[in-house]
C-alpha atoms as a PDB file:
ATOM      1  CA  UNK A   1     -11.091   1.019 -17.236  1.00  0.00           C
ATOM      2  CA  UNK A   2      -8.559  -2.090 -17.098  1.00  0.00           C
ATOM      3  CA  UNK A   3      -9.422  -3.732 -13.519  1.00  0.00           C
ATOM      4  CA  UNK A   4      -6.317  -5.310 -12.135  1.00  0.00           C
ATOM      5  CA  UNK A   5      -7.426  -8.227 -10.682  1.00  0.00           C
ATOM      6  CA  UNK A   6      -6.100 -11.302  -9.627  1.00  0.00           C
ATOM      7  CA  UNK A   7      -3.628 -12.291 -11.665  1.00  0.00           C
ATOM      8  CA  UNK A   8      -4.518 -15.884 -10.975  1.00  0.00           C
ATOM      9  CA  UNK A   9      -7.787 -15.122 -12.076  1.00  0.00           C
ATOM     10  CA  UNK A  10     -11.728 -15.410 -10.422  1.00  0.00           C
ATOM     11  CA  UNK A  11     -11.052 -19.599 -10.957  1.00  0.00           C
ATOM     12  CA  UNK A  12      -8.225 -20.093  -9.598  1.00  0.00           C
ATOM     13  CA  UNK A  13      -9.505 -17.923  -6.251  1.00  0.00           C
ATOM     14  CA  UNK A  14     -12.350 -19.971  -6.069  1.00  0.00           C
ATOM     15  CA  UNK A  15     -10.181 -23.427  -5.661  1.00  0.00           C
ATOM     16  CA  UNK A  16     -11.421 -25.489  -3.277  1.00  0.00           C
ATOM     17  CA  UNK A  17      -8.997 -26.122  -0.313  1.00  0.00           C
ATOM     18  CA  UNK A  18      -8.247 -29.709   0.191  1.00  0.00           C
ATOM     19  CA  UNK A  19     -10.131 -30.945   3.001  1.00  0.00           C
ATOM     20  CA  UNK A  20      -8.069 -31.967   6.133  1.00  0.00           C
ATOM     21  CA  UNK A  21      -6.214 -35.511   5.506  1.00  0.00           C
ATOM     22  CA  UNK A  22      -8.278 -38.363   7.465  1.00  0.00           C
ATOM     23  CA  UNK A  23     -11.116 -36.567   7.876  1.00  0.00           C
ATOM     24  CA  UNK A  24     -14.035 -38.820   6.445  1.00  0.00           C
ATOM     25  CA  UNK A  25     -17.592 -37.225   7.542  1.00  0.00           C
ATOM     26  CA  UNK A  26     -16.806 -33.321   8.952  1.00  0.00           C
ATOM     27  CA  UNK A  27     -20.495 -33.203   9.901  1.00  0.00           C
ATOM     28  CA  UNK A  28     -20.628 -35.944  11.636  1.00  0.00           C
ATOM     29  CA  UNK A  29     -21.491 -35.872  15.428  1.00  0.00           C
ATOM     30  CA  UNK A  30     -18.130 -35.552  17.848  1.00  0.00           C
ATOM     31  CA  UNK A  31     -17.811 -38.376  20.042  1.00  0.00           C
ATOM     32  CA  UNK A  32     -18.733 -37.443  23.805  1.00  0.00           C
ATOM     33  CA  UNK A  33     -15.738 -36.622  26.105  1.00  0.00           C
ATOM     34  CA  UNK A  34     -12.824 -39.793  26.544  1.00  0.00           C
ATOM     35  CA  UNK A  35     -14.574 -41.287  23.618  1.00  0.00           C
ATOM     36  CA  UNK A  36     -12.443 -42.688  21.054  1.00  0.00           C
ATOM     37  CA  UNK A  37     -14.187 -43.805  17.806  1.00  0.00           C
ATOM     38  CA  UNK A  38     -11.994 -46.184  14.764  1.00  0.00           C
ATOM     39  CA  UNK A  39      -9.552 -47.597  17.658  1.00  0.00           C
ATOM     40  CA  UNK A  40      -6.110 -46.052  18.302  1.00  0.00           C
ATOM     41  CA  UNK A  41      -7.431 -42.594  17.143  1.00  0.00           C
ATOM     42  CA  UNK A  42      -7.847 -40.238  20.911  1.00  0.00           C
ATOM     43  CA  UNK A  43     -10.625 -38.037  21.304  1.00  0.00           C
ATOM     44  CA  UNK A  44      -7.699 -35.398  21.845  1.00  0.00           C
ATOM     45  CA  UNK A  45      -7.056 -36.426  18.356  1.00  0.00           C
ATOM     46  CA  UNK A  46     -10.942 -35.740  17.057  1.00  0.00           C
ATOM     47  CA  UNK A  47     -11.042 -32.548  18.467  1.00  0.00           C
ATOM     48  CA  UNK A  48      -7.897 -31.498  16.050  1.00  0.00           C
ATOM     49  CA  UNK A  49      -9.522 -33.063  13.688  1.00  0.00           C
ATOM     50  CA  UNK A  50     -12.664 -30.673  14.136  1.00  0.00           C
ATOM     51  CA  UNK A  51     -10.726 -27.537  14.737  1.00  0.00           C
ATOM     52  CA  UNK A  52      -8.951 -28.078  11.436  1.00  0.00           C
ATOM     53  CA  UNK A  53     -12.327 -29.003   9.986  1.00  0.00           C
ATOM     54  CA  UNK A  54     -13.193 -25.331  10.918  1.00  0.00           C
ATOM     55  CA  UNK A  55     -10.007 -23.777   9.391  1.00  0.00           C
ATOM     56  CA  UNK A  56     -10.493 -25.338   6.381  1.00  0.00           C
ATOM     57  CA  UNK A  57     -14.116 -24.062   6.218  1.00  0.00           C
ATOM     58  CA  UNK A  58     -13.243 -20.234   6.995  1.00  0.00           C
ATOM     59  CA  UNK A  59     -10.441 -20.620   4.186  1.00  0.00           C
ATOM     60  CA  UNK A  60     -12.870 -21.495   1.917  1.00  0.00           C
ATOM     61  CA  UNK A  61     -15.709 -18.780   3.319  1.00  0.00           C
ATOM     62  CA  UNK A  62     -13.037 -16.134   2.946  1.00  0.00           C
ATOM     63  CA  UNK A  63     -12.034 -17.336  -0.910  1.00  0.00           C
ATOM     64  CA  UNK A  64     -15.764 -16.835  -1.933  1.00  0.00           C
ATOM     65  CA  UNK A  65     -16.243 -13.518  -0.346  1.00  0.00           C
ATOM     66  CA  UNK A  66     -13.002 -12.140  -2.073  1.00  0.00           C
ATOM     67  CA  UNK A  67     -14.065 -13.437  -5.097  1.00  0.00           C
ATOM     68  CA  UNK A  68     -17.658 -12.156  -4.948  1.00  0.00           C
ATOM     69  CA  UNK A  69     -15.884  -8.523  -3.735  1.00  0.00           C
ATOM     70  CA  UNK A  70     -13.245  -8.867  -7.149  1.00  0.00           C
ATOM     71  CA  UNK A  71     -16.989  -9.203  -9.230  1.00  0.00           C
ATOM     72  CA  UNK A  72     -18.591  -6.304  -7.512  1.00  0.00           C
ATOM     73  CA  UNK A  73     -15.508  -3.924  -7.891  1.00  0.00           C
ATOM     74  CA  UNK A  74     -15.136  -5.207 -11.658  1.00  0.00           C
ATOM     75  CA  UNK A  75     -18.461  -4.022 -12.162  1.00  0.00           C
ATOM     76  CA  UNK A  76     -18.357  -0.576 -10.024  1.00  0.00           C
ATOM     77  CA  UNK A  77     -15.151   1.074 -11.412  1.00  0.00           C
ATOM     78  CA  UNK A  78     -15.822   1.807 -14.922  1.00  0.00           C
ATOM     79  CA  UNK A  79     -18.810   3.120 -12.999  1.00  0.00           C
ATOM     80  CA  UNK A  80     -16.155   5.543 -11.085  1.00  0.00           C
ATOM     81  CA  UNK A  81     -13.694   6.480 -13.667  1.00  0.00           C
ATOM     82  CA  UNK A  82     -17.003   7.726 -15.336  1.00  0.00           C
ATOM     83  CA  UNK A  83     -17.713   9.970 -12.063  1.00  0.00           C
ATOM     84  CA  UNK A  84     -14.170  11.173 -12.015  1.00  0.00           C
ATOM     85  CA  UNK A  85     -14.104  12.128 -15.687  1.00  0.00           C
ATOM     86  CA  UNK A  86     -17.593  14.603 -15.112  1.00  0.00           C
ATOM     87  CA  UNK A  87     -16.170  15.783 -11.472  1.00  0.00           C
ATOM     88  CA  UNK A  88     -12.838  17.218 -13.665  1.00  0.00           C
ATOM     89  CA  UNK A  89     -15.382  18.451 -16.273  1.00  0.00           C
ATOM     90  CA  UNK A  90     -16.943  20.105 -13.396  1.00  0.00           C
ATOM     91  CA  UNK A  91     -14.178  21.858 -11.888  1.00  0.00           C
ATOM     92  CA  UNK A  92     -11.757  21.875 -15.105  1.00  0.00           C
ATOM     93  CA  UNK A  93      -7.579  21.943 -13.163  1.00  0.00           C
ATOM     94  CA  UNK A  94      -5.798  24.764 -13.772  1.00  0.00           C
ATOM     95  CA  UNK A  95      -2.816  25.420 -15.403  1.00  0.00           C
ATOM     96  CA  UNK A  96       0.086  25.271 -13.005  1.00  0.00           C
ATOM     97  CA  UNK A  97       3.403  27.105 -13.810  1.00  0.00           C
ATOM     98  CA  UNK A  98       6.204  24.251 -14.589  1.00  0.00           C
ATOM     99  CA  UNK A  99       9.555  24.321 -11.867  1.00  0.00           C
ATOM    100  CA  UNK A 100      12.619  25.507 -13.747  1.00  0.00           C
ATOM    101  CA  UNK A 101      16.087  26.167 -13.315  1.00  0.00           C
ATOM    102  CA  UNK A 102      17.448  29.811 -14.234  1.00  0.00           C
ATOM    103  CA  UNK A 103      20.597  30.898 -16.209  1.00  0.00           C
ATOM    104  CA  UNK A 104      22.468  31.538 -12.609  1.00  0.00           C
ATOM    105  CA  UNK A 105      21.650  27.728 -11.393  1.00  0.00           C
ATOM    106  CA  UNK A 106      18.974  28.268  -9.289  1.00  0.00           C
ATOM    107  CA  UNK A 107      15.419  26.389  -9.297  1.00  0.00           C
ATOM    108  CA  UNK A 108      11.993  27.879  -8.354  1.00  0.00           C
ATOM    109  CA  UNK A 109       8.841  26.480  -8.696  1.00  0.00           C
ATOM    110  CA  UNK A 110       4.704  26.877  -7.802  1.00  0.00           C
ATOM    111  CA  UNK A 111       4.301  28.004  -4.301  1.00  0.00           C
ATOM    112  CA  UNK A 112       7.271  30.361  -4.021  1.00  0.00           C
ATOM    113  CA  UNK A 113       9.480  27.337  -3.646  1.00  0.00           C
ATOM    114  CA  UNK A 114      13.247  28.131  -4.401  1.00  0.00           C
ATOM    115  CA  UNK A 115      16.534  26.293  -4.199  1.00  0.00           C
ATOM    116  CA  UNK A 116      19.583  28.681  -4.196  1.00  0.00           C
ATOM    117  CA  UNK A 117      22.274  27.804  -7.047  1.00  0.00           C
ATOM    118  CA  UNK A 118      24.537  25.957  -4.636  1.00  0.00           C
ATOM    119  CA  UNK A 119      21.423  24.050  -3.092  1.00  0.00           C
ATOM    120  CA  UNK A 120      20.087  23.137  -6.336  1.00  0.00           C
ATOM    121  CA  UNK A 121      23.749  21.474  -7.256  1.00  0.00           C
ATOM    122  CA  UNK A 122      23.452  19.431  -4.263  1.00  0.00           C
ATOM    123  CA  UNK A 123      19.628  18.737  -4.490  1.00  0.00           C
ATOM    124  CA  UNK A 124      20.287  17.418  -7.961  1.00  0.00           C
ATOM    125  CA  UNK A 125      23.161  15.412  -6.805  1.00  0.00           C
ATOM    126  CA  UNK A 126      21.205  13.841  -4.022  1.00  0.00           C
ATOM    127  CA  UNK A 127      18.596  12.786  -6.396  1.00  0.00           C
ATOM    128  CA  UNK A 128      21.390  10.874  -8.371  1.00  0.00           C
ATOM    129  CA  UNK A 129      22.718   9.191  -5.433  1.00  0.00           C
ATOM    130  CA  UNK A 130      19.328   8.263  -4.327  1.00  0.00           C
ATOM    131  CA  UNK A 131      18.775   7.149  -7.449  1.00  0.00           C
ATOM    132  CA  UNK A 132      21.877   4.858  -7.750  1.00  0.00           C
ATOM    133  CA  UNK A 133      21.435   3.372  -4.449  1.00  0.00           C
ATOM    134  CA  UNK A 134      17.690   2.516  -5.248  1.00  0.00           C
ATOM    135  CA  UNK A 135      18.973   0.432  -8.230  1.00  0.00           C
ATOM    136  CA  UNK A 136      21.923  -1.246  -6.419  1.00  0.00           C
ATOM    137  CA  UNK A 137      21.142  -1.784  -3.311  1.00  0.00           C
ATOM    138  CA  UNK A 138      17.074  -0.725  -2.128  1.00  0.00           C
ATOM    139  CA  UNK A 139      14.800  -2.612  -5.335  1.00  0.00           C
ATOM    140  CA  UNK A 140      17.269  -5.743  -4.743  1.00  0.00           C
ATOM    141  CA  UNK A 141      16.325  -6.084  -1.323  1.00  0.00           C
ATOM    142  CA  UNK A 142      12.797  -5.541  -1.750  1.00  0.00           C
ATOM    143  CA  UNK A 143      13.071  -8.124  -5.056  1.00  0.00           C
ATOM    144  CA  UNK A 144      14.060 -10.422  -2.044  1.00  0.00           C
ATOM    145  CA  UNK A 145      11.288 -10.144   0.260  1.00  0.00           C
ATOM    146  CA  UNK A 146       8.801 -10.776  -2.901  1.00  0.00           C
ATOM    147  CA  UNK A 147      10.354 -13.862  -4.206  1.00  0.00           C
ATOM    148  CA  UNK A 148      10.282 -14.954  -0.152  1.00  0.00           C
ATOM    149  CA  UNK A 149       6.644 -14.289  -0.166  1.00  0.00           C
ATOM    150  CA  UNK A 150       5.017 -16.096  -2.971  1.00  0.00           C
ATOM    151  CA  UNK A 151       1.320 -14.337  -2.728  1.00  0.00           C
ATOM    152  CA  UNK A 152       2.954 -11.247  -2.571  1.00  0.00           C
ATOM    153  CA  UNK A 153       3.904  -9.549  -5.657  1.00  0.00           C
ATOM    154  CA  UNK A 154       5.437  -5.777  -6.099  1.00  0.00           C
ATOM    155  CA  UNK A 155       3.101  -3.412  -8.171  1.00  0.00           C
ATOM    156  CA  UNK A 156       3.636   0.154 -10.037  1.00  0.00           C
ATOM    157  CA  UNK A 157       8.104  -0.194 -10.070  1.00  0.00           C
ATOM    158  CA  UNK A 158       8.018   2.421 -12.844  1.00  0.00           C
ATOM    159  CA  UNK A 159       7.193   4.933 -10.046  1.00  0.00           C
ATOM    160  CA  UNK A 160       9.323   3.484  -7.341  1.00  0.00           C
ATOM    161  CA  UNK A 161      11.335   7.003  -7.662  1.00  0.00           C
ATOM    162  CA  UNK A 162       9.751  10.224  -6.727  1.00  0.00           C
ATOM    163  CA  UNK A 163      10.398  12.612 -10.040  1.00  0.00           C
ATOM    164  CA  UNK A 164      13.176  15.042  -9.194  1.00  0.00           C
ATOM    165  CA  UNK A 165      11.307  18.370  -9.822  1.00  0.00           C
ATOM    166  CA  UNK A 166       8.631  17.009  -7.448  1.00  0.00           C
ATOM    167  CA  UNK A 167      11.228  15.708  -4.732  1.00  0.00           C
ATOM    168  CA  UNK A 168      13.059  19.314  -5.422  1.00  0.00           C
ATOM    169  CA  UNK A 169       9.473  20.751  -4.387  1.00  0.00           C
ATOM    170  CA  UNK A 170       9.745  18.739  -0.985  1.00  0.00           C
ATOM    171  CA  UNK A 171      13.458  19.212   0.048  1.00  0.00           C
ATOM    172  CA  UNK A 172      12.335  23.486  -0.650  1.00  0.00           C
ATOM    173  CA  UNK A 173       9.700  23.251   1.523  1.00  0.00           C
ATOM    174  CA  UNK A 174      12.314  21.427   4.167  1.00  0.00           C
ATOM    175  CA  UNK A 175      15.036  23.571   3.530  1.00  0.00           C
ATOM    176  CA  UNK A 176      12.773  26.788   4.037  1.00  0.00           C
ATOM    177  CA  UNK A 177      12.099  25.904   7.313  1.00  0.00           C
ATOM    178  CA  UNK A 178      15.382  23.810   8.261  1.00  0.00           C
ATOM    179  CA  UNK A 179      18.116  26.111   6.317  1.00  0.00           C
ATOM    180  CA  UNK A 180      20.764  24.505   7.811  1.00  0.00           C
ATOM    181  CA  UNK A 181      20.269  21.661   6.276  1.00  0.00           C
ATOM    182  CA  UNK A 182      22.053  19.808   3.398  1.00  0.00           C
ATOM    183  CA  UNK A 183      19.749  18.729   0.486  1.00  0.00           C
ATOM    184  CA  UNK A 184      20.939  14.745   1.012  1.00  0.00           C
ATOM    185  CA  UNK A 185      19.765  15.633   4.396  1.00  0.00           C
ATOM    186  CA  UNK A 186      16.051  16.896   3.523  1.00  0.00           C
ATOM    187  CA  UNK A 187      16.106  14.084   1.287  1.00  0.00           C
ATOM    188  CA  UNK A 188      16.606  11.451   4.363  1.00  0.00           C
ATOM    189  CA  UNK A 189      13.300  12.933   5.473  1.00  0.00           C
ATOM    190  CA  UNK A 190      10.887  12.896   2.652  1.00  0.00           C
ATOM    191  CA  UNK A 191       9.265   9.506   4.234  1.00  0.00           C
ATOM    192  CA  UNK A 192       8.423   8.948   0.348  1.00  0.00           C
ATOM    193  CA  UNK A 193      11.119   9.580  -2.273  1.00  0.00           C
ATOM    194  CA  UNK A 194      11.718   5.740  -2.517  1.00  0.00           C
ATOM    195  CA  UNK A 195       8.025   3.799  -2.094  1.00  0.00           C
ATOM    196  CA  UNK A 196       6.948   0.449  -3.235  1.00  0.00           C
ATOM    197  CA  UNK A 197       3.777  -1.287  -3.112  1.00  0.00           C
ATOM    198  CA  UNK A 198       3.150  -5.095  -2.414  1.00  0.00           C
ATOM    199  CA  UNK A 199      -0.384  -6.454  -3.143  1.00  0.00           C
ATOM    200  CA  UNK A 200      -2.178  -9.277  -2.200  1.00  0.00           C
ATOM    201  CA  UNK A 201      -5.075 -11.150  -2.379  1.00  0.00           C
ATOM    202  CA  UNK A 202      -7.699 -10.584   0.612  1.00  0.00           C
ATOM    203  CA  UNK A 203      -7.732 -13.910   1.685  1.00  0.00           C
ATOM    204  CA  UNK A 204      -3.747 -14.286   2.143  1.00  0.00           C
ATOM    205  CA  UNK A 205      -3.329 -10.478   3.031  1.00  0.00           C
ATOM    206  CA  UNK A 206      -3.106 -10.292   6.296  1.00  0.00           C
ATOM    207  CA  UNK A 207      -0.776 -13.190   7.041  1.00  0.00           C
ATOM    208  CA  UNK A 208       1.065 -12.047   3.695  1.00  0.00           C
ATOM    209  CA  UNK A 209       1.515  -8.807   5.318  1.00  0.00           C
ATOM    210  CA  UNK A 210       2.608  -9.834   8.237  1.00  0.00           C
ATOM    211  CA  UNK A 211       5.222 -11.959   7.287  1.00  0.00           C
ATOM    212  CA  UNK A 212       6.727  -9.393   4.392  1.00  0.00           C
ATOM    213  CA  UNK A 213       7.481  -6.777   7.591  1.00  0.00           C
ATOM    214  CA  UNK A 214       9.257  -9.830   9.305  1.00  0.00           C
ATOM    215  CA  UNK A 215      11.470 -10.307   5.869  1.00  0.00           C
ATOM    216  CA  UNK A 216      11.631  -6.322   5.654  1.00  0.00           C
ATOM    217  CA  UNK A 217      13.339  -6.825   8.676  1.00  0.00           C
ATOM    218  CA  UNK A 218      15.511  -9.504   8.344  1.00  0.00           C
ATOM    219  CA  UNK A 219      16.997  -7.302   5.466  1.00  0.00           C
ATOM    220  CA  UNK A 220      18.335  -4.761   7.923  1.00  0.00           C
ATOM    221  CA  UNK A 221      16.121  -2.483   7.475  1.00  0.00           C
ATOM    222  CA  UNK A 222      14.560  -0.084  10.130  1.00  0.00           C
ATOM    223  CA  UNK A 223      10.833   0.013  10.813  1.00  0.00           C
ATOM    224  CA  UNK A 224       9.947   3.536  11.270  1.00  0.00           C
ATOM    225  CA  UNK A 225       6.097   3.570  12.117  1.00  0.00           C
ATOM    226  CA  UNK A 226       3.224   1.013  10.503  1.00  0.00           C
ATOM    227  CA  UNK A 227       0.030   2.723  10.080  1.00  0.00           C
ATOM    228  CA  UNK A 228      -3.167  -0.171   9.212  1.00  0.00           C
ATOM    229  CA  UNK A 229      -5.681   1.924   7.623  1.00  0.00           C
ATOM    230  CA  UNK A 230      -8.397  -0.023   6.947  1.00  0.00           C
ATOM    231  CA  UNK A 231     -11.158   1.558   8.567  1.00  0.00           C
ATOM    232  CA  UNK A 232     -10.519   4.847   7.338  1.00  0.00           C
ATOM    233  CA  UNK A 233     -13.062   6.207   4.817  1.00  0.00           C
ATOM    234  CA  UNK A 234     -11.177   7.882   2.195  1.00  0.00           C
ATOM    235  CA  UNK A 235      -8.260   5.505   1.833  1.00  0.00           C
ATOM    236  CA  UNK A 236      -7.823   1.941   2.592  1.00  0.00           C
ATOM    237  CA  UNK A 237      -4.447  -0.295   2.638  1.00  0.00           C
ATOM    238  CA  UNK A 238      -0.800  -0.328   5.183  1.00  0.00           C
ATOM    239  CA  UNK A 239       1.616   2.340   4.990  1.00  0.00           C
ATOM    240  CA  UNK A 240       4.566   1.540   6.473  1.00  0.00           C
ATOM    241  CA  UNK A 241       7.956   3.801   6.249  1.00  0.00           C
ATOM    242  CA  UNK A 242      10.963   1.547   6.931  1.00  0.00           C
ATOM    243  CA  UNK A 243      14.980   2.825   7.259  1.00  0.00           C
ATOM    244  CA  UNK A 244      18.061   1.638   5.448  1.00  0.00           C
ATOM    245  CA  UNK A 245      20.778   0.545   6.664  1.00  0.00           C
ATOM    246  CA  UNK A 246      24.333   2.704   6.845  1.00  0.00           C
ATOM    247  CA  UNK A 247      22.820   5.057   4.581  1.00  0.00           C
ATOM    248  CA  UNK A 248      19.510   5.768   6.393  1.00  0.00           C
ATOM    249  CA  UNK A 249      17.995   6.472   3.351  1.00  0.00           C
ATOM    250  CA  UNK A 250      14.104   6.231   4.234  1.00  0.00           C
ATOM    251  CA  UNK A 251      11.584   4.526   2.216  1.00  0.00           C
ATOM    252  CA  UNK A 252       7.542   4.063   1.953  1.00  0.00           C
ATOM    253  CA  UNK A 253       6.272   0.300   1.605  1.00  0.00           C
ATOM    254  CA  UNK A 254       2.438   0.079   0.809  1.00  0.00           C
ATOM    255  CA  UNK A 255       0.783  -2.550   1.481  1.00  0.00           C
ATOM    256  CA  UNK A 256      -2.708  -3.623  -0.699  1.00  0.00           C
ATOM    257  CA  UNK A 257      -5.162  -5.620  -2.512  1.00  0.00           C
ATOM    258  CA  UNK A 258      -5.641  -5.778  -6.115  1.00  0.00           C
ATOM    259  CA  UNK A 259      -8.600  -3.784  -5.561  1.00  0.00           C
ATOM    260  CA  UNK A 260      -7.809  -1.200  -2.706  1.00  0.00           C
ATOM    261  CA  UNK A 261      -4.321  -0.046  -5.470  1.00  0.00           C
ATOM    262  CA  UNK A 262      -6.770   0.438  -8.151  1.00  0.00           C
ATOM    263  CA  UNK A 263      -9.220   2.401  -5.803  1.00  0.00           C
ATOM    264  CA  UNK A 264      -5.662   4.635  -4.481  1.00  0.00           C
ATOM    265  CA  UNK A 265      -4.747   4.887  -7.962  1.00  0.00           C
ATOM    266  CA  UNK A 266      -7.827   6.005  -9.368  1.00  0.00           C
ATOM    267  CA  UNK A 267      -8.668   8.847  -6.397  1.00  0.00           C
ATOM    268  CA  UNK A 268      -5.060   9.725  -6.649  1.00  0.00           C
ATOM    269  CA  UNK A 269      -6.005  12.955  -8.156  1.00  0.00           C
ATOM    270  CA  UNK A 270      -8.851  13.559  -5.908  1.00  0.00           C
ATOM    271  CA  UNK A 271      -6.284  13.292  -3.036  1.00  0.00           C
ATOM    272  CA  UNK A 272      -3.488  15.865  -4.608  1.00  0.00           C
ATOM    273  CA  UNK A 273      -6.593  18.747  -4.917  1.00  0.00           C
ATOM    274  CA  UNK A 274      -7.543  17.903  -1.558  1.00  0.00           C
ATOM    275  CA  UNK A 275      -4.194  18.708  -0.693  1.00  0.00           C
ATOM    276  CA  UNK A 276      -4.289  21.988  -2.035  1.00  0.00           C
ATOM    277  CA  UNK A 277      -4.914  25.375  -0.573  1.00  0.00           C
ATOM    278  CA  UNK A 278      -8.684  26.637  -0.375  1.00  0.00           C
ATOM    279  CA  UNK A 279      -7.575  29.287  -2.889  1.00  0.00           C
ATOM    280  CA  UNK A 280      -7.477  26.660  -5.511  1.00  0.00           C
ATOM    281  CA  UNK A 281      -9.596  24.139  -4.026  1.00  0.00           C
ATOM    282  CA  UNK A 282     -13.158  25.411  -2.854  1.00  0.00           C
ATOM    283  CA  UNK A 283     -15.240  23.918  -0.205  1.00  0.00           C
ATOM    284  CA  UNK A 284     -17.802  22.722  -2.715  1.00  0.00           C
ATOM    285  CA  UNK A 285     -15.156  20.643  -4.917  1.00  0.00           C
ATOM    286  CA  UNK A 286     -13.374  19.280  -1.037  1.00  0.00           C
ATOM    287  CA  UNK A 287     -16.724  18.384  -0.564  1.00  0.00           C
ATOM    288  CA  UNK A 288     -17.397  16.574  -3.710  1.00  0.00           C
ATOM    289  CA  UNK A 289     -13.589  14.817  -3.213  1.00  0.00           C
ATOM    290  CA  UNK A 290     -14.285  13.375  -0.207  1.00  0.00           C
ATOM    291  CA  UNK A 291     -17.525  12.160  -1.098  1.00  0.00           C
ATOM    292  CA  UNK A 292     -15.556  10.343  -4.367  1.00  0.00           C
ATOM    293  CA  UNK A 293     -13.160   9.057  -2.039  1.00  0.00           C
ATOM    294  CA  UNK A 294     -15.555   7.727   0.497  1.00  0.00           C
ATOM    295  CA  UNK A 295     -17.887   6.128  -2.278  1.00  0.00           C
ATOM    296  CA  UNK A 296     -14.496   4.514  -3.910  1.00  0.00           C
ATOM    297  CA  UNK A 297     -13.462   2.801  -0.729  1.00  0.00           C
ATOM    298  CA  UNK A 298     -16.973   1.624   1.145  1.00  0.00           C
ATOM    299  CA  UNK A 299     -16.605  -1.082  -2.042  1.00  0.00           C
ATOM    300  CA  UNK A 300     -13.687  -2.243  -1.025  1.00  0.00           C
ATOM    301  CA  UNK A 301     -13.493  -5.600   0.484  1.00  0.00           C
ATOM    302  CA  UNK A 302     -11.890  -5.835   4.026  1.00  0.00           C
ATOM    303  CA  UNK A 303      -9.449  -8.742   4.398  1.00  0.00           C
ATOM    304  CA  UNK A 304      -9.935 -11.123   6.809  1.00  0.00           C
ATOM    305  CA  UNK A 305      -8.518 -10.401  10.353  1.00  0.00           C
ATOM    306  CA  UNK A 306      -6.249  -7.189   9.292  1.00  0.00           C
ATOM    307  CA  UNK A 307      -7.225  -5.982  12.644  1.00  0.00           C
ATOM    308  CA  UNK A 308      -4.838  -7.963  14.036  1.00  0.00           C
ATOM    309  CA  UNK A 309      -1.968  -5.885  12.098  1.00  0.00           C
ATOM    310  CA  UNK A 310      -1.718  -3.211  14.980  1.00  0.00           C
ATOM    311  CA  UNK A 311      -0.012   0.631  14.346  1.00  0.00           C
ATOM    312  CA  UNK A 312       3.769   1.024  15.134  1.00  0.00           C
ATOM    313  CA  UNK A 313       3.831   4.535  15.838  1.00  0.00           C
ATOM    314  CA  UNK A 314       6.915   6.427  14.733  1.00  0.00           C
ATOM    315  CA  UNK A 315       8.917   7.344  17.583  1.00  0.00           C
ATOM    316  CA  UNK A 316      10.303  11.188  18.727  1.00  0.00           C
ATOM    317  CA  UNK A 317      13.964  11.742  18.552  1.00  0.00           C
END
């Protein structure tokens, strides 16, 4: 299996930082309190000195330990693709009935879902629109914030669209229980039929992170809750769900590592059964899921300080 590492490559994440300008001997004894030491320079002066000393050193801490956690990932996933491959052998998928649209217009699929001929027409339209204002207006402003964030780079674009059967499925399953809706309107609350993903390395994630919601915002764009999920056992990264402007189109913006998008792609499937009804999913395969799951993302390494990206909780209207 193809590990997507850093594109920079292992070398380039092990760079030394340059140590801080005038410093001379970092291990040298401070001078005692009011001492100066080389003339003009202040003890005020030293202790920056030293407290850069110790930035630099944490930089270059954290650069080793995400480059030892890239090795150790490199060398566990083939090791995981292996265990998905026997799980599926295991408990083979079955064959689930394809959505379609009849002779009269409507469209039905698995799961008694159903769009009426009229809804279908505007369900179909929707997805157009959503589509056109993804290419002209959403991707452009998301191009934006990556070229303003020059760690950052925007993964997996060729799924930046939910497919239209599978966005059909969700705007039946809103419409069945909010008829009086119009399909652009169940659209506006599927918090993923537009989602993007923006990785970074674990030593610049956090304060990549943070600044990409700042440029989200600046944008015009609407944050709608922030969920930091990187204590959680079976999946590790940001969510974040964001609001357009005018339109109020809604959108999903990911947030990962190299590693922790390879580990979400690759228990992807895991995560759909899970999602499943016990008819189709038994307790001894959930079992076995979230055991995958958990195993996949205990190898992930956590990046330094992403505690300090706190949860915006969506708010009730």
């Amino acid at each position: 299996m193809p590990i997507d590492s850093d594109p920079d490559g292992p070398d380039r994440a092990r760079e030394t930082p340059a140590a801080p300008d005038g410093q001379r001997n970092p291990d040298a004894e401070p001078p005692g309190k009011g001492e100066t030491r080389d003339g003009p320079q202040t003890a005020d002066f030293r202790q920056r000195q030293l407290a850069e000393h110790a930035r630099y050193q944490r930089v270059v801490k954290a650069a080793d330990q995400a480059h030892e956690a890239r090795q150790a990932w490199a060398e566990a996933a083939p090791k995981l693709q292996e265990a998905w491959e026997r799980h599926k052998e295991r408990y083979p998928e079955r064959v689930h009935a394809s959505p379609s649209t009849h002779p009269d217009g409507a469209w039905t699929a698995e799961g008694d879902r159903r769009l009426t001929p009229e809804q279908n027409a505007e369900a179909t339209k929707a997805c157009a629109d959503l589509r056109d204002e993804a290419d002209q207006h959403i991707l452009p402003a998301m191009r934006r914030v990556e070229a303003g964030s020059p760690d950052g780079k925007l993964a997996g674009l060729k799924n930046m669209l939910k497919g239209e059967d599978r966005l059909k499925e969700k705007i039946a399953d809103i419409l069945f229980v909010e008829p009086r809706l119009a399909a652009r309107e169940a659209v506006d609350k599927v918090p993923d039929a537009v989602r993007f993903t923006l990785t970074y390395g674990a030593e610049r994630y956090t304060d990549g992170v943070s600044a990409a919601v700042e440029s989200i915002k600046a944008e015009g764009l609407e944050l709608i809750k922030l969920k930091n999920l990187w204590t959680a056992d079976q999946y590790k990264g940001i969510n974040s769900q964001w609001r357009m402007p005018g339109t109020r189109t809604r959108l999903e913006m990911q947030f990962h590592t190299p590693e922790s998008l390879e580990a979400k792609e690759l228990t992807h499937e895991a995560y759909e059964r899970l999602r499943r009804p016990e008819t189709e999913t038994s307790q001894s395969e959930r079992d076995d899921l979230e055991d995958f799951q958990r195993r996949t993302n205990e190898l992930l390494h956590i990046p330094p300080r992403v505690d300090t990206i706190k949860d915006f909780p969506e708010k009730k209207r």
